[in-house]
Structure formats: C-alpha cells, structure tokens
C-alpha atoms as a PDB file:
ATOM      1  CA  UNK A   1       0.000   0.000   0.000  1.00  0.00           C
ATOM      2  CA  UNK A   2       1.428   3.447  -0.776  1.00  0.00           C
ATOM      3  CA  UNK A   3       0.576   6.583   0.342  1.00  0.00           C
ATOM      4  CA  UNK A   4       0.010   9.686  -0.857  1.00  0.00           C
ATOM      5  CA  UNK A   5       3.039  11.652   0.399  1.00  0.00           C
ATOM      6  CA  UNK A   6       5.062   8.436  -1.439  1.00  0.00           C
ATOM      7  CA  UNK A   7       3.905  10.203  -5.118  1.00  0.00           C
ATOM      8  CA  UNK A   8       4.459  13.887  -4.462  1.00  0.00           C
ATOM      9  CA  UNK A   9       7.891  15.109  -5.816  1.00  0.00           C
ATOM     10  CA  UNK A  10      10.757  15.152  -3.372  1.00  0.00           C
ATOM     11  CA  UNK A  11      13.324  17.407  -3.360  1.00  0.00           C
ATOM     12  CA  UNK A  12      16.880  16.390  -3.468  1.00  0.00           C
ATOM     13  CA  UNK A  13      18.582  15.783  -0.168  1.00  0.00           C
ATOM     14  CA  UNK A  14      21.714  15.576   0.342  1.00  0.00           C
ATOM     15  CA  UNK A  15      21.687  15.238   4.166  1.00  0.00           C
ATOM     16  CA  UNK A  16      24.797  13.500   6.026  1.00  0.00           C
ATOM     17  CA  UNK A  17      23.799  10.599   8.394  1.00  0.00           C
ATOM     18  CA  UNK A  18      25.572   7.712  10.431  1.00  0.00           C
ATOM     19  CA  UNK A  19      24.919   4.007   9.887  1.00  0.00           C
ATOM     20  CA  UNK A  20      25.035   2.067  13.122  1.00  0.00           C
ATOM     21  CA  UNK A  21      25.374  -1.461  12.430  1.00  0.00           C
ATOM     22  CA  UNK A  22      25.469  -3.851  15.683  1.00  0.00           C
ATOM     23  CA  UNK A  23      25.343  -0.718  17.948  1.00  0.00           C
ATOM     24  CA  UNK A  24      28.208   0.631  16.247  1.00  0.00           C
ATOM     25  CA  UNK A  25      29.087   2.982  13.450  1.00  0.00           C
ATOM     26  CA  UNK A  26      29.364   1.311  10.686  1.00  0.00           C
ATOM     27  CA  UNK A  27      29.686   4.119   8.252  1.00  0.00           C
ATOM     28  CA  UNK A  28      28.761   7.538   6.813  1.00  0.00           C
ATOM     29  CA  UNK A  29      26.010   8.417   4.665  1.00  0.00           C
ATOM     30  CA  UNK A  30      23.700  10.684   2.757  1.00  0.00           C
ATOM     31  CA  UNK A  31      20.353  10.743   2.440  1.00  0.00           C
ATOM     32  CA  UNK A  32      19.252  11.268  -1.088  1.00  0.00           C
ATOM     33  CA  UNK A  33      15.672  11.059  -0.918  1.00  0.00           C
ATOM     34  CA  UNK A  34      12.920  10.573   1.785  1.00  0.00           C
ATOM     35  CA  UNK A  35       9.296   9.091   2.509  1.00  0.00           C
ATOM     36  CA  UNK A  36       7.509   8.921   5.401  1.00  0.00           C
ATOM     37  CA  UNK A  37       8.300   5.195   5.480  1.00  0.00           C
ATOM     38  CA  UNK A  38      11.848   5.271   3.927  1.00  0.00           C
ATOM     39  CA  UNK A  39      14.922   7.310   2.749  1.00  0.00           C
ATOM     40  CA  UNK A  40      17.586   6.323   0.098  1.00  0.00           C
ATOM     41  CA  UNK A  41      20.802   6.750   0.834  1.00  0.00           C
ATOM     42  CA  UNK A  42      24.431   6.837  -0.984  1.00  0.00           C
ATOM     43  CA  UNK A  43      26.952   5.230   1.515  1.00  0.00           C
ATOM     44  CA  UNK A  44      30.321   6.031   1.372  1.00  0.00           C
ATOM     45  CA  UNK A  45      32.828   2.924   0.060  1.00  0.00           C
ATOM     46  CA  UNK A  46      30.283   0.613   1.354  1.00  0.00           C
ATOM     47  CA  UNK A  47      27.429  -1.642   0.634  1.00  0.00           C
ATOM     48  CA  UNK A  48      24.732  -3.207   3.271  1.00  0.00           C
ATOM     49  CA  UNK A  49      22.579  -6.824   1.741  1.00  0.00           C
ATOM     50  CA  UNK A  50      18.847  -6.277   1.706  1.00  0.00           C
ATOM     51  CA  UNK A  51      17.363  -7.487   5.200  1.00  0.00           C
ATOM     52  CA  UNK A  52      20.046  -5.925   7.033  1.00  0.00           C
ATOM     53  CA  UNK A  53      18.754  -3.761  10.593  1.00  0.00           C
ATOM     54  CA  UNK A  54      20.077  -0.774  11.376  1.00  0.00           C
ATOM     55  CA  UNK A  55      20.302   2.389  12.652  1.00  0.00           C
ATOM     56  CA  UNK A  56      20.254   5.697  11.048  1.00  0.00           C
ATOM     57  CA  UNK A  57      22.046   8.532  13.300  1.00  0.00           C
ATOM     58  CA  UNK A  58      21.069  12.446  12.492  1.00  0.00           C
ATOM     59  CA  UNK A  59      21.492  15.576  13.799  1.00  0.00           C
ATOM     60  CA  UNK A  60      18.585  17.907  12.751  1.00  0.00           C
ATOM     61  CA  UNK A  61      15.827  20.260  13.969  1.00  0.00           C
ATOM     62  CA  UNK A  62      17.594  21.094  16.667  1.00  0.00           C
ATOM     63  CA  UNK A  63      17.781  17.438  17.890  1.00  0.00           C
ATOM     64  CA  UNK A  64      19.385  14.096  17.833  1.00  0.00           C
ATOM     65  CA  UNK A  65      17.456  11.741  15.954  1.00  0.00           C
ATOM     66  CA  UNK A  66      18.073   7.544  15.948  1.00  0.00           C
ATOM     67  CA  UNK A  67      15.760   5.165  14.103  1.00  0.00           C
ATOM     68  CA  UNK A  68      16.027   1.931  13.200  1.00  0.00           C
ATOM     69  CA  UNK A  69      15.450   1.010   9.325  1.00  0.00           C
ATOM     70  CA  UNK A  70      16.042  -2.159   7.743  1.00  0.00           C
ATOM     71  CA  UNK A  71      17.641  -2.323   4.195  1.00  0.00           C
ATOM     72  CA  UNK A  72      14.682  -3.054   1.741  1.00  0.00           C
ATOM     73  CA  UNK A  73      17.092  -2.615  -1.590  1.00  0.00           C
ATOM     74  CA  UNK A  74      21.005  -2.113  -2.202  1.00  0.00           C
ATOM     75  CA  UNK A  75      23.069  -1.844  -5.359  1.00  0.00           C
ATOM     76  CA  UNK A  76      26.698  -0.898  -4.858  1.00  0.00           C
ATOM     77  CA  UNK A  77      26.706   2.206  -2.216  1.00  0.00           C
ATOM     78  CA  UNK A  78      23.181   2.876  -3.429  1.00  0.00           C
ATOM     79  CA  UNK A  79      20.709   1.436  -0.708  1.00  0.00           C
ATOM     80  CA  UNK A  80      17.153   1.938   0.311  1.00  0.00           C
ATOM     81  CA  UNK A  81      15.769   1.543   3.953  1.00  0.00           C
ATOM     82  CA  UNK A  82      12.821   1.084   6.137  1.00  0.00           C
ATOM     83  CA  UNK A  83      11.794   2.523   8.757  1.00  0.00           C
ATOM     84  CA  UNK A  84      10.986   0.442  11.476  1.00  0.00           C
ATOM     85  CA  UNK A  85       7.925   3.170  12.498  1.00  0.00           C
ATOM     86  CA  UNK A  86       6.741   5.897  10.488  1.00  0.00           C
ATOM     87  CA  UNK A  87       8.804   9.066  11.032  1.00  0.00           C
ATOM     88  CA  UNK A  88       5.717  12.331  10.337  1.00  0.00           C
ATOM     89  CA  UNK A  89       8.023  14.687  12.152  1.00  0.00           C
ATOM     90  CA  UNK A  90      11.244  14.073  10.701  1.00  0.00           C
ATOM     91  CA  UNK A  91       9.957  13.712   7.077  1.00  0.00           C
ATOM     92  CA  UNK A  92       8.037  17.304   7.357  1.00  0.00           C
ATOM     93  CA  UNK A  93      11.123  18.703   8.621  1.00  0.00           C
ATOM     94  CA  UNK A  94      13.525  17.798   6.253  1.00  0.00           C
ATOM     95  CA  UNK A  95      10.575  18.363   3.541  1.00  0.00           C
ATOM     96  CA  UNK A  96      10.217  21.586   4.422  1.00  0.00           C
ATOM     97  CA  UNK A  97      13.873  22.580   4.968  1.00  0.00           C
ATOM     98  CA  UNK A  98      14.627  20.580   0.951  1.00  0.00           C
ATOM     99  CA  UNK A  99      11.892  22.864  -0.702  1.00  0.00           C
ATOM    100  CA  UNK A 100      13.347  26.029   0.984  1.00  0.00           C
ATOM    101  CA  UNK A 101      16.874  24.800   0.004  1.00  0.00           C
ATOM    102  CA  UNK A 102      15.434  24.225  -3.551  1.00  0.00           C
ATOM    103  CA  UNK A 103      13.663  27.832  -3.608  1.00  0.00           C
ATOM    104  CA  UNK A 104      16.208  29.714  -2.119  1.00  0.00           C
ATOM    105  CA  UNK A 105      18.208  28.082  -5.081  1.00  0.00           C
ATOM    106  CA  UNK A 106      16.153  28.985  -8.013  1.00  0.00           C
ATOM    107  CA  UNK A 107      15.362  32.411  -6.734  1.00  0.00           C
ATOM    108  CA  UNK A 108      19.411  32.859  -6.831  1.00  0.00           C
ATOM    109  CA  UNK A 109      19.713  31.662 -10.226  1.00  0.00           C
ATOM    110  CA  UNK A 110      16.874  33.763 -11.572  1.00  0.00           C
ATOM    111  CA  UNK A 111      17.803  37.014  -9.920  1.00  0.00           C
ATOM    112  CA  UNK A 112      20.204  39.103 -11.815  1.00  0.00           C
ATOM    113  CA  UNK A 113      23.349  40.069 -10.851  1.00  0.00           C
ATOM    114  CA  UNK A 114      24.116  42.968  -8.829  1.00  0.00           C
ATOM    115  CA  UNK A 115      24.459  46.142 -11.183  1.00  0.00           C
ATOM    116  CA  UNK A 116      27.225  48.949  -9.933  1.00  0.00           C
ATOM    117  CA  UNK A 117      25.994  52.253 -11.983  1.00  0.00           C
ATOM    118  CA  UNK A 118      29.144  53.996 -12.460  1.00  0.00           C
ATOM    119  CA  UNK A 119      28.229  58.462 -12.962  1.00  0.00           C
ATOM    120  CA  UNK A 120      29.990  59.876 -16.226  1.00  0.00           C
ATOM    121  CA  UNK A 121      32.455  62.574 -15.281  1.00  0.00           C
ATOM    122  CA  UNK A 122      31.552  65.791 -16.388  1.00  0.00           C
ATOM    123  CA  UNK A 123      34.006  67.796 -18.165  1.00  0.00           C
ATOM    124  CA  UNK A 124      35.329  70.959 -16.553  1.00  0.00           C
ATOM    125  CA  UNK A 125      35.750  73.891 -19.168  1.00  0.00           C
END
C-alpha cells in the first residue's frame, strides 16, 4: 500500500547521516531522498545486503534523531531503507527545509546580478 506523500515530488537531499550497524558505526552516509516510510541513501565505500537492521544517526531540527530502518534494496553504495515506524516529524522537517533549500536556489539563479551604476564625469571647461 502506498501513500500519498510516497507520489508527491521530493526534493533532493543531500543530508549526512551515520549508519550504526550492531550498535556501532558502521559508516557515513547521505540521504538522497525521503518518505515517510523510507529514505535512500548513498553510503560512502560501502554496501549493506537487503534485510540488514540498522540504525540511522542524524542531527537535525535542533535534535538528535536515531531510528532503526532495515535495508529493503542495495546496489553498490546505493541502498534503500525502512523505517521500522513511520517518522511524520522528521519527514516534514527535512521536507520543508529541501523545498526552501530548492527555492532559495532557483530564486538565486533567476535574480540578476548585482548592477554597480558607475556616474559619467563631467568635463570641466
């Protein structure tokens, strides 16, 4: 069953997060995308086999966050989790701070440049 957050389009993430594997850090990540269900995340010189638990360290709205996710798909350092519980607060936060990230983006590449007017010197007869 999929819901409807699951189809709207999801800003690019780019989030750093910890992998704990066996109560430990196993390695760094980031998150690429995010559901209320899930995230996808590009580990760093690592891969994780589907069915794997773990835990998924963050540091964000104002907080320390730790849920546990199992691996539902991996290819290479590509891998998709799980959450063990659904996770409403932290998927509106980092919603809401990817589409201002993404706005505050566009609106920089749209706006023009700075313009320094430069008065003409007026001849002295």
């Amino acid at each position: 069953m999929t819901t409807e957050s699951e189809h709207r389009p999801r800003p690019p993430l780019s989030l750093p997060v910890q992998v704990l594997y066996g109560r430990r850090r196993f390695c760094s990540a980031r998150v690429r995308s995010l559901t209320l269900q899930g995230m996808s995340l590009t580990l760093k010189k690592l891969s994780l086999p589907a069915g794997t638990l773990v835990g998924l360290e963050l540091d964000f709205l104002g907080r320390d966050w730790l849920v546990e996710a199992v691996v539902v798909r991996s290819a290479g350092t590509q891998v998709s989790v799980r959450f063990r519980e659904p996770q409403p607060e932290l998927f509106q936060g980092l919603i809401q701070a990817g589409f201002e990230a993404e706005m505050e983006e566009e609106a920089a590449a749209i706006a023009p440049p700075p313009v320094s007017v430069e008065r003409p010197q007026l001849a002295r007869y």
